[in-house]
Every structure is written in structure tokens, then in C-alpha cells.
Protein backbone atom coordinates (compact mmCIF):
# COMPACT_ATOMS: atom_id res chain seq x y z
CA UNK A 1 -170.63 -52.69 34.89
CA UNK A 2 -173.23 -49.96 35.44
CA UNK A 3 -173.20 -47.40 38.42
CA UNK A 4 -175.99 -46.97 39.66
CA UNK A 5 -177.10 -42.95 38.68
CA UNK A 6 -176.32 -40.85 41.49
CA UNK A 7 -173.13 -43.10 41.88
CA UNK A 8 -169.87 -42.41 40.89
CA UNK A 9 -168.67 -45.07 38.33
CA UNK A 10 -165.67 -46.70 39.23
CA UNK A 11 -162.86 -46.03 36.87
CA UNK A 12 -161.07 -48.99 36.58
CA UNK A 13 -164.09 -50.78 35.58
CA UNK A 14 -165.15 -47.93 33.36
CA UNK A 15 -162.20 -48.04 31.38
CA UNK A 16 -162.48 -51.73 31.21
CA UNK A 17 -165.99 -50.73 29.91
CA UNK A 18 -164.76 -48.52 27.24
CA UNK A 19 -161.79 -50.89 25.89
CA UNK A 20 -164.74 -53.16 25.11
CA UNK A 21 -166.87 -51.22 23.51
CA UNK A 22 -163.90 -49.34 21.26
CA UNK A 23 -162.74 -52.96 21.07
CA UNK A 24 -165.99 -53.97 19.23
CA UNK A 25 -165.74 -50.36 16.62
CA UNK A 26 -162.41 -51.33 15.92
CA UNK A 27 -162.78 -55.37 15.92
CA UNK A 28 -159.85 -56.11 17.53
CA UNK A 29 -159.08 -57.67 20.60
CA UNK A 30 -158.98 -55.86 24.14
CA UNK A 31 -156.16 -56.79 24.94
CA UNK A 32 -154.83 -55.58 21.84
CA UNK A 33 -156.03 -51.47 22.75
CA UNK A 34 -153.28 -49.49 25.17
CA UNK A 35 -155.82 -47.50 27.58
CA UNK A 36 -152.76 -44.68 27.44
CA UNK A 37 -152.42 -44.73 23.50
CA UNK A 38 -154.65 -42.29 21.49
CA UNK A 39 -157.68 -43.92 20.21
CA UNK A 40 -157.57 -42.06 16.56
CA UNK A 41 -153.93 -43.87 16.46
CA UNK A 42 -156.35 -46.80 16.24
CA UNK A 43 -158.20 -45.50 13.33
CA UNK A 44 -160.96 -44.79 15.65
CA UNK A 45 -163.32 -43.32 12.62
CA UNK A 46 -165.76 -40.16 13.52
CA UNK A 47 -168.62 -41.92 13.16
CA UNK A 48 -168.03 -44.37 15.92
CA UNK A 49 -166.71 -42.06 17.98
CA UNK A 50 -169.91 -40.50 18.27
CA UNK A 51 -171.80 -43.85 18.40
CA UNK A 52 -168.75 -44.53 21.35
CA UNK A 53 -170.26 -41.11 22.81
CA UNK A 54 -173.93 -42.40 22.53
CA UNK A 55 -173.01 -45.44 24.28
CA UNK A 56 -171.39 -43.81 27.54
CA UNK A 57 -174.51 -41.59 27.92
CA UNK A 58 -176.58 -44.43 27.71
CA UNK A 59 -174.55 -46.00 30.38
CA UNK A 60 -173.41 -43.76 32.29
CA UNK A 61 -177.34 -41.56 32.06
CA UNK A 62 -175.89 -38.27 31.74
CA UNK A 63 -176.01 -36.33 28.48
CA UNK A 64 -172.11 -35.46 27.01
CA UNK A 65 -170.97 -33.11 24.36
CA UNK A 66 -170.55 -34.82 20.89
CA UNK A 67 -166.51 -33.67 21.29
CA UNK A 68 -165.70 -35.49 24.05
CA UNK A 69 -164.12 -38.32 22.65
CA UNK A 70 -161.52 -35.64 20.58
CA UNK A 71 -161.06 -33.50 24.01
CA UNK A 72 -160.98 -36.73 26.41
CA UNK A 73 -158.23 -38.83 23.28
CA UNK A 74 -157.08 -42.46 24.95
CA UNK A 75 -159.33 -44.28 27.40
CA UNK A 76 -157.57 -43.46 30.61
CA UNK A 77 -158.43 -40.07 30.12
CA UNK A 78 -162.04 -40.44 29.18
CA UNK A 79 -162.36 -42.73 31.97
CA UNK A 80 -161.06 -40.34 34.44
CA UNK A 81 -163.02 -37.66 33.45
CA UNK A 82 -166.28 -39.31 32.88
CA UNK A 83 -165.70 -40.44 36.66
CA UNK A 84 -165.41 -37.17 37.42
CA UNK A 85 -168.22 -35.66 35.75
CA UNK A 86 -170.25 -38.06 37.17
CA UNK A 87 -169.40 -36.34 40.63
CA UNK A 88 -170.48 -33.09 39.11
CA UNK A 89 -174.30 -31.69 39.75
CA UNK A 90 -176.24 -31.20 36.63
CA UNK A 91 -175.58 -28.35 34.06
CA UNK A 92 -172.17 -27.51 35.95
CA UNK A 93 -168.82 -27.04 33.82
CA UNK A 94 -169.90 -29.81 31.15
């Protein structure tokens, strides 16, 4: 799934999105990861948390704050709020 920029992402695929991708970091099955349960309960390590972060601004073509995988914890909630922030103009409230 991409968006196309300028278009909000739609957040049931984006979430679907991220449980691959974190699926891939953590090598285990997506159907294994709980989009409600908190990704460092995973063993989510730093590192790939920030590659995660890398990956949704390559995606998504926005620029994010290295923190947003601590501040935004289980994959509902990044999802939601990178579907929001896509909504947002540039340089407001990231």
C-alpha cells in the first residue's frame, strides 16, 4: 500500500503495513503481532525501531521525529496517528 502524497493513508491498510514490516525486525509471523499490544513487549530493539521509523518516512514521504515509535507504542496507535499527521500541513504540531 502507498498513498499517494497529498493523500491521507488509509489506516487499516497502514497498520497492515506496519505489522509487516515489525513482522520482518522481529521474524515472526504477522499474525503472530497484536496491533493493540506494545511493540517493546515484543522485544522490538532500538535500533529497529528507528530503521521501523526510516521506513514509514520513506513510505509515507513525510519526515518524523526519531521518538515516535516510543510516543506512538503498539501499531494501532502509530497507525492512527501517522493517518493523522498525514492530514496535517507541513511544519504544524509534529
Amino acid at each position: 500500500m502507498t498513498a499517494p502524497r497529498g493523500t491521507r493513508p488509509d489506516p487499516v491498510e497502514l497498520r497492515a503495513w506496519l505489522t509487516d514490516r515489525v513482522s520482518e525486525y522481529l521474524r515472526m509471523p504477522a499474525a503472530d503481532i497484536d496491533p493493540a499490544e506494545q511493540l517493546a513487549a515484543y522485544g522490538l530493539e532500538s535500533v529497529y525501531a528507528l530503521a521501523l521509523c526510516g521506513d514509514i518516512e520513506d513510505h509515507l514521504g513525510m519526515m518524523l521525529d526519531a521518538t515516535i515509535i516510543w510516543d506512538h507504542p503498539t501499531i494501532e496507535r502509530l497507525g492512527d496517528y501517522l493517518s493523522e499527521l498525514h492530514d496535517e500541513p507541513p511544519g504544524a504540531g509534529r
